[in-house]
C-alpha atoms as a PDB file:
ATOM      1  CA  UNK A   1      50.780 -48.125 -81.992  1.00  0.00           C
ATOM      2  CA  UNK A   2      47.689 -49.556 -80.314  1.00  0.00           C
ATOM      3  CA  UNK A   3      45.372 -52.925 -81.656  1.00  0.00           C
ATOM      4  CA  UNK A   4      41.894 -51.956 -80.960  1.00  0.00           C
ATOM      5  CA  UNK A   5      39.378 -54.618 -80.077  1.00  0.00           C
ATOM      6  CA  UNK A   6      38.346 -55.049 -83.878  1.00  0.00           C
ATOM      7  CA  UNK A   7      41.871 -55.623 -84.733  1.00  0.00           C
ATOM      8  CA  UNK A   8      42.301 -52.108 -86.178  1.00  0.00           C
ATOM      9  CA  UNK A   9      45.786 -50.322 -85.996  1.00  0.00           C
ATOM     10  CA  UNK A  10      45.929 -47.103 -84.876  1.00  0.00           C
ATOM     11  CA  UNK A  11      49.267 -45.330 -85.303  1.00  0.00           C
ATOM     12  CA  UNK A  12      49.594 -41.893 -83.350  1.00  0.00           C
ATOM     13  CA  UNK A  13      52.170 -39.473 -84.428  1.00  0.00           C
ATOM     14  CA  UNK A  14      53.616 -36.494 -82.455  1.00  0.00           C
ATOM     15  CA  UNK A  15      51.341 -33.230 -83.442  1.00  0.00           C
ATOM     16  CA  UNK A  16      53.440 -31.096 -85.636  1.00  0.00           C
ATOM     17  CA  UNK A  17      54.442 -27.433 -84.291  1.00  0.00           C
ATOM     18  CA  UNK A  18      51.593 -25.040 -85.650  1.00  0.00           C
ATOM     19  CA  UNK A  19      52.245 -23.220 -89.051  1.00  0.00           C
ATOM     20  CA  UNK A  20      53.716 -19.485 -89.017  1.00  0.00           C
ATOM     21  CA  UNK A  21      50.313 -19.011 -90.930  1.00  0.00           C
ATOM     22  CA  UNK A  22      48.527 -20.033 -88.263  1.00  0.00           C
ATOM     23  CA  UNK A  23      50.559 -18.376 -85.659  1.00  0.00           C
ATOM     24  CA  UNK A  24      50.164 -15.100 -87.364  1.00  0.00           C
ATOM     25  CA  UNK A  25      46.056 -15.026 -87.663  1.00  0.00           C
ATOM     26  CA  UNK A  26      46.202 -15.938 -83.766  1.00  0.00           C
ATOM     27  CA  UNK A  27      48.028 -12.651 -83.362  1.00  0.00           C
ATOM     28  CA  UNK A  28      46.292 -10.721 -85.473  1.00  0.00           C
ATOM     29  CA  UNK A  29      43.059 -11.846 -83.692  1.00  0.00           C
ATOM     30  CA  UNK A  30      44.112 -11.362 -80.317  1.00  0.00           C
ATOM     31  CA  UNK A  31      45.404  -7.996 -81.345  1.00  0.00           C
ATOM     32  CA  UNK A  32      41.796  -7.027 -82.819  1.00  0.00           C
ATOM     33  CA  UNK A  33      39.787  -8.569 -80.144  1.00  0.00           C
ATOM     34  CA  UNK A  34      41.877  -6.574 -77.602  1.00  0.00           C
ATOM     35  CA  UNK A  35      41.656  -3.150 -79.546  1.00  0.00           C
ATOM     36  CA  UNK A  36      37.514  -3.360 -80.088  1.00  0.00           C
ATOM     37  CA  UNK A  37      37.282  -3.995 -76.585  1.00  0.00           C
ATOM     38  CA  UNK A  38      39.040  -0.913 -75.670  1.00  0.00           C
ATOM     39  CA  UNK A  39      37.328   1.257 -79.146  1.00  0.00           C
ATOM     40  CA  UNK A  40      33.761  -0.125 -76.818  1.00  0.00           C
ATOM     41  CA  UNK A  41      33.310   3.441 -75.183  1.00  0.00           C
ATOM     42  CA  UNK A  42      32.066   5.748 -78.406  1.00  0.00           C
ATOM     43  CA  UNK A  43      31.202   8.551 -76.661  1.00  0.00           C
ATOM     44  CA  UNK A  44      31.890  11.851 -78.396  1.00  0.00           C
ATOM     45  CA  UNK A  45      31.973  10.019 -81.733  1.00  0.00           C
ATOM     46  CA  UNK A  46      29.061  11.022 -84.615  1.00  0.00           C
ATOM     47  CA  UNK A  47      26.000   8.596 -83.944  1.00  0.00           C
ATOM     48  CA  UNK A  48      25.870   6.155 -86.496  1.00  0.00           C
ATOM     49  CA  UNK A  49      22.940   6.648 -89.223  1.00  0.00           C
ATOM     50  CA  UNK A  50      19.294   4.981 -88.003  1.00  0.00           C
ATOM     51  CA  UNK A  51      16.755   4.186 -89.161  1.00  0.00           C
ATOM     52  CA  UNK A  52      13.406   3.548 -86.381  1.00  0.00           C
ATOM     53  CA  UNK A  53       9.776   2.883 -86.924  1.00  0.00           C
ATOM     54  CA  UNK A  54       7.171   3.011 -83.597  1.00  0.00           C
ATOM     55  CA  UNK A  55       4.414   0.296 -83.386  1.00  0.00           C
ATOM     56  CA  UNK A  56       2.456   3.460 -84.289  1.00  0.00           C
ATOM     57  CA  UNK A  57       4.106   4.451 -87.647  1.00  0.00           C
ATOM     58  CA  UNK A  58       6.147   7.270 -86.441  1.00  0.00           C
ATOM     59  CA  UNK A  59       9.358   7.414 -88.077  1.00  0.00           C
ATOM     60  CA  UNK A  60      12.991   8.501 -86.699  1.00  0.00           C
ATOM     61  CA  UNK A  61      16.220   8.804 -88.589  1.00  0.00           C
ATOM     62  CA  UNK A  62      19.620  10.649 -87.879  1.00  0.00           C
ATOM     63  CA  UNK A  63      17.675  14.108 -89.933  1.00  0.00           C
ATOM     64  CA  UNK A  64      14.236  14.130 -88.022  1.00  0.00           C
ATOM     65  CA  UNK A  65      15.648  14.141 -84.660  1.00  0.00           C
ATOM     66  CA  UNK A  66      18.551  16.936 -85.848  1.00  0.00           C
ATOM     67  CA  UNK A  67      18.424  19.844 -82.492  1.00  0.00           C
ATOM     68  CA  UNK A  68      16.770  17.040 -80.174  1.00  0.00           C
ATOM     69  CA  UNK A  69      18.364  14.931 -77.594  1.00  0.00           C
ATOM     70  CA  UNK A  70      17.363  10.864 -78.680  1.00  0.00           C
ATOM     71  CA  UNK A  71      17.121   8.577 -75.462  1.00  0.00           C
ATOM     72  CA  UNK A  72      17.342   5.076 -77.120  1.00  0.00           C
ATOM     73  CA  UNK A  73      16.576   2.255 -74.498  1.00  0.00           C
ATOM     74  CA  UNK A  74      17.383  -1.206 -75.519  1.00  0.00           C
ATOM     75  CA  UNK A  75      15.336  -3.715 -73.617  1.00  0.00           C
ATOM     76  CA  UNK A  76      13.646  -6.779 -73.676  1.00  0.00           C
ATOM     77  CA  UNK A  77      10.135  -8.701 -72.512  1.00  0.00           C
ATOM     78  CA  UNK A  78      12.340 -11.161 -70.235  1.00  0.00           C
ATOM     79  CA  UNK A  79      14.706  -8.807 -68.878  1.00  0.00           C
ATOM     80  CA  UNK A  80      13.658  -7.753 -65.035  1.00  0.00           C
ATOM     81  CA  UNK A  81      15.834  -4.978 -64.780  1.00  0.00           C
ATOM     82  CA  UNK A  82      14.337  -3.597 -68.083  1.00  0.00           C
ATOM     83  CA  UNK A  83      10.902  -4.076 -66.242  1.00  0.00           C
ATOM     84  CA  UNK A  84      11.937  -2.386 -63.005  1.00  0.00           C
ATOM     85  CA  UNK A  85      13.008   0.689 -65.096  1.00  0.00           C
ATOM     86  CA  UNK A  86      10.651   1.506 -67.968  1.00  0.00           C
ATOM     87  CA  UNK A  87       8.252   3.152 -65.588  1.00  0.00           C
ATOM     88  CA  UNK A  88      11.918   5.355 -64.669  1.00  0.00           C
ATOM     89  CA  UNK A  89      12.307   5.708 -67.892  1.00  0.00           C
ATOM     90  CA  UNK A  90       8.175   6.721 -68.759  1.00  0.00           C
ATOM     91  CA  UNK A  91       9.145   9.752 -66.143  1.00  0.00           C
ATOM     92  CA  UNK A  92      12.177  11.055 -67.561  1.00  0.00           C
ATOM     93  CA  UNK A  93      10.886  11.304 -70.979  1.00  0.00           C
ATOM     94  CA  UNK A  94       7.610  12.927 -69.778  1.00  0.00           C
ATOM     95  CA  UNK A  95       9.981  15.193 -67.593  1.00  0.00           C
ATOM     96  CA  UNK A  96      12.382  16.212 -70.299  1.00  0.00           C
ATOM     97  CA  UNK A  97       9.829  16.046 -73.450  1.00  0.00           C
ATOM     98  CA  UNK A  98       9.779  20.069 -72.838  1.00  0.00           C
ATOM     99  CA  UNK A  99      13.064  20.473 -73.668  1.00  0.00           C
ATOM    100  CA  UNK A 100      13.399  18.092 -76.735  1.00  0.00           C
ATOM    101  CA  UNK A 101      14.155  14.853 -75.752  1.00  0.00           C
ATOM    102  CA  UNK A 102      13.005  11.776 -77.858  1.00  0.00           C
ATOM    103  CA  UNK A 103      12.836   8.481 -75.804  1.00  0.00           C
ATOM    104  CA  UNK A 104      12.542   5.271 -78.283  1.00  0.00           C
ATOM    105  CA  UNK A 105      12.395   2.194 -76.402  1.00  0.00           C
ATOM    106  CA  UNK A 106      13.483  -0.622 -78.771  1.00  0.00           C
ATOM    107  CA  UNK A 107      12.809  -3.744 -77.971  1.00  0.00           C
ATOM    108  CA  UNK A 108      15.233  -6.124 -79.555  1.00  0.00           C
ATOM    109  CA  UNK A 109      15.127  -9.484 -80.811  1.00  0.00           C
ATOM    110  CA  UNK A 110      11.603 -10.607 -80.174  1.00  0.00           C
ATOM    111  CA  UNK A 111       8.318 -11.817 -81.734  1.00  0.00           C
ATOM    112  CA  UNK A 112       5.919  -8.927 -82.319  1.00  0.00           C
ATOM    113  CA  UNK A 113       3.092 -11.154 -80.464  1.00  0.00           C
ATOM    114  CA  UNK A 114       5.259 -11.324 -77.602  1.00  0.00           C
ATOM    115  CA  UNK A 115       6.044  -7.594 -77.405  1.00  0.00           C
ATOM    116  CA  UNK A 116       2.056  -6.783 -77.872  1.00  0.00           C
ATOM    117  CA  UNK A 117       1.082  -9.336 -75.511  1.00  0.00           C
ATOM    118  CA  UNK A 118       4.123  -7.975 -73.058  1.00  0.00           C
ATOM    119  CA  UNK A 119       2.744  -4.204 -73.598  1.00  0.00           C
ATOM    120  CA  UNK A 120      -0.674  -4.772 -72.977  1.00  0.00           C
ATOM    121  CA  UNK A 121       0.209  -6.258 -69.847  1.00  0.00           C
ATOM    122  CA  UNK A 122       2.519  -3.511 -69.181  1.00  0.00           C
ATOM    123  CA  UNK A 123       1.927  -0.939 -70.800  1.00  0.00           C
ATOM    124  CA  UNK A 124       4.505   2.236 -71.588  1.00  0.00           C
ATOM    125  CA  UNK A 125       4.153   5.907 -72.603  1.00  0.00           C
ATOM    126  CA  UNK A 126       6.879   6.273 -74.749  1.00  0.00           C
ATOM    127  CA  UNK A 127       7.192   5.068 -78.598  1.00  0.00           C
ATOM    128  CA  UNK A 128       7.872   1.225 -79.017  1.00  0.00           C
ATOM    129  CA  UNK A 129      10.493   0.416 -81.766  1.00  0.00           C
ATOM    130  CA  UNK A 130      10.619  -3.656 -82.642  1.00  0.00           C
ATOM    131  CA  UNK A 131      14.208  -4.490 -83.980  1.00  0.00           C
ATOM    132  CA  UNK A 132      12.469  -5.648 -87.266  1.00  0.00           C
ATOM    133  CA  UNK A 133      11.655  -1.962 -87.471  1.00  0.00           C
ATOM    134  CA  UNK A 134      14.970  -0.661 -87.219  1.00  0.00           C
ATOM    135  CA  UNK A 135      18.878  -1.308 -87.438  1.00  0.00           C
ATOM    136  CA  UNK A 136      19.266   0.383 -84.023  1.00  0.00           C
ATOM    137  CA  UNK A 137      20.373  -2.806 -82.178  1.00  0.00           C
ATOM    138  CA  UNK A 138      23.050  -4.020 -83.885  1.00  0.00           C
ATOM    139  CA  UNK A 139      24.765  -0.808 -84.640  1.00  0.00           C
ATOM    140  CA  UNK A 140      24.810  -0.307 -80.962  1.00  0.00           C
ATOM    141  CA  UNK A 141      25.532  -4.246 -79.849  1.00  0.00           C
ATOM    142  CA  UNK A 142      22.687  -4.427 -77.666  1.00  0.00           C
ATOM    143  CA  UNK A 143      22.982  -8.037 -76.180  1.00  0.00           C
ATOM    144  CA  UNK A 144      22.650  -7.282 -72.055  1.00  0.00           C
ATOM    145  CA  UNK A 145      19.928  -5.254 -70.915  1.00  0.00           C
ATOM    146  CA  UNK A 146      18.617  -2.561 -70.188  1.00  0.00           C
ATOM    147  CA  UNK A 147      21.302   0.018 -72.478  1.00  0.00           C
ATOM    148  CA  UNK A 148      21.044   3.380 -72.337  1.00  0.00           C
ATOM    149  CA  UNK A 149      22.134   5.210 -75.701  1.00  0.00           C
ATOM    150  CA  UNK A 150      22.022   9.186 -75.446  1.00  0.00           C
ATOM    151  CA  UNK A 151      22.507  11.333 -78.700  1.00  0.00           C
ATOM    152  CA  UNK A 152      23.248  15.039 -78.498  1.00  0.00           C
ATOM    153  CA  UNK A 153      21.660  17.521 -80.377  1.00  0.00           C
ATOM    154  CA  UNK A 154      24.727  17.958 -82.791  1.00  0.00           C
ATOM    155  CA  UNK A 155      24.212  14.275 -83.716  1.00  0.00           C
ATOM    156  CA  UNK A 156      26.833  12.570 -81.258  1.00  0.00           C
ATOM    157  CA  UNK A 157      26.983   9.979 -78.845  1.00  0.00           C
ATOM    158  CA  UNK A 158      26.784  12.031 -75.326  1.00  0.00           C
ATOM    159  CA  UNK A 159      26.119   8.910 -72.707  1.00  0.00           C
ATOM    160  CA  UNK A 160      26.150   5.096 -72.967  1.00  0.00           C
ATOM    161  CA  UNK A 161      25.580   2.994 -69.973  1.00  0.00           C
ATOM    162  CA  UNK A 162      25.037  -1.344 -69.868  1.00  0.00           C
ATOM    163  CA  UNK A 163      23.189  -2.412 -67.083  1.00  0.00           C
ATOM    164  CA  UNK A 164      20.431  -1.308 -64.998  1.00  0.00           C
ATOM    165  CA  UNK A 165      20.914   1.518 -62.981  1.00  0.00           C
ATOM    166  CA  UNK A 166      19.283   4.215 -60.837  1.00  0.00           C
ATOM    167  CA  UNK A 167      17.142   7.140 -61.552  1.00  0.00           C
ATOM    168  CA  UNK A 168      20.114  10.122 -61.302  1.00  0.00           C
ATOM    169  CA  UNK A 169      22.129   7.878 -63.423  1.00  0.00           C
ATOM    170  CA  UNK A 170      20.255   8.088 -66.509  1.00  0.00           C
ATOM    171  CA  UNK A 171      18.909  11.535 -65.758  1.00  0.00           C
ATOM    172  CA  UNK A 172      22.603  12.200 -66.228  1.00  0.00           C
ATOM    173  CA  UNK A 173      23.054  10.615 -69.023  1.00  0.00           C
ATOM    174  CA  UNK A 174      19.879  12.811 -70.627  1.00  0.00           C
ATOM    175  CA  UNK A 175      21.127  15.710 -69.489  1.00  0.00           C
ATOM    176  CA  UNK A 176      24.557  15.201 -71.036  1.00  0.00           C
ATOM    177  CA  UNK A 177      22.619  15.076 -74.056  1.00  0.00           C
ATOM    178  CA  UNK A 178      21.987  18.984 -73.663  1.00  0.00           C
ATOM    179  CA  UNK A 179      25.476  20.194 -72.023  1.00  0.00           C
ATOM    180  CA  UNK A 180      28.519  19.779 -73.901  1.00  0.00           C
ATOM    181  CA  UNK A 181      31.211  20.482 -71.230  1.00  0.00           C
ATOM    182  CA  UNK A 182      29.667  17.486 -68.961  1.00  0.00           C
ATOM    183  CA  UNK A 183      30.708  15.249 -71.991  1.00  0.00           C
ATOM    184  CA  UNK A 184      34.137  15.678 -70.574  1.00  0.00           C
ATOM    185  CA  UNK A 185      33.531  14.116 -67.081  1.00  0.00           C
ATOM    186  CA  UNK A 186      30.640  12.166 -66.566  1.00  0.00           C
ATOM    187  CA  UNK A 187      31.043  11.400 -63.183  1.00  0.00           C
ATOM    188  CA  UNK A 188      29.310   7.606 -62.397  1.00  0.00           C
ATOM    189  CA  UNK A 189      29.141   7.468 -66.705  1.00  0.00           C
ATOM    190  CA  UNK A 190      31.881   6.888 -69.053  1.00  0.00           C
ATOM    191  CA  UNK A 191      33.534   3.640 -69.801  1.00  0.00           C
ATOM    192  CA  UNK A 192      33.496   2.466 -65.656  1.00  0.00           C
ATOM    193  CA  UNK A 193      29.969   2.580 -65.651  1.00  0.00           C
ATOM    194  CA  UNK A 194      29.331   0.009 -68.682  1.00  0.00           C
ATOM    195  CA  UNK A 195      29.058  -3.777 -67.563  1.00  0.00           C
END
């Protein structure tokens, strides 16, 4: 028991021992949080159904890019790394546009002034998606940057890599797009390779 200076009494009283209740949803989230960290790598799994508009009005969805191989870059205006390799990614999809490949670059989470104002300055050759043009983002949990995304032409996830990286890295990850076997062993891809 303790006076404070305005006479007050304050009594303190030994915390009781947490509930079972409580105990229990403490488990059951550490048990979730653990298993969605390890569920992260989706590779092989069906891409989830999208939706995409381009600054230009060109629309994407999981049906109009059936048979193609979808690049999706998740980036952003602030992000250095994204900078340093949009004009990578400008030459892959002008390298592999032959053989199919869609590159949309989504930009997530920012003003469409900004973007504009960001693209005129720097400007890129492959179709700009704005997140309020698409669900793209969150159904991939883009929140470090740059992301690579890589959809096969059957519809699945072939490649997913976090982080910047170099040119024969994401080449790879294109490429798995078109050969199934290299699904299996990816090399500098798969789970090690996301950060």
């Amino acid at each position: 028991m303790l006076r404070g200076a305005t006479g007050l009494v304050l009594t303190f009283r030994p915390m009781a021992a947490p509930s079972v209740t409580l105990r229990c949803l403490v488990a059951i989230l550490f048990i979730l949080t653990s298993l969605s960290a390890v569920a992260g790598d989706e590779t092989g799994q069906p891409a989830p159904r999208f939706r995409a508009k381009t600054t230009t009005g060109a629309q994407f969805n999981n049906e109009s890019v059936k048979g193609k191989v979808v690049l999706f870059e998740f980036w952003t205006t602030w992000c250095k790394y994204c900078e340093e390799e949009a004009s990578l990614v400008d030459d892959i999809a002008r390298e592999f546009s032959g053989k199919g490949l869609i590159v949309l670059a989504v930009d997530v989470l920012e003003p469409d002034q900004k973007v504009k104002k960001y693209l005129a300055e720097h400007p890129r050759s492959v179709p700009i998606v704005l997140t309020k043009d698409t669900n793209l983002a969150a159904m991939y949990n883009a929140q470090s940057y740059p992301i690579y995304v890589v959809i096969d032409r059957d519809g699945n996830i072939a490649a997913e890599q976090r982080g910047a990286r170099r040119r024969d890295c994401v080449t790879t990850n294109a490429e798995a797009g078109w050969n199934r076997s290299e699904r299996r062993g990816f090399g500098q891809l798969g789970p090690s390779a996301r950060y």
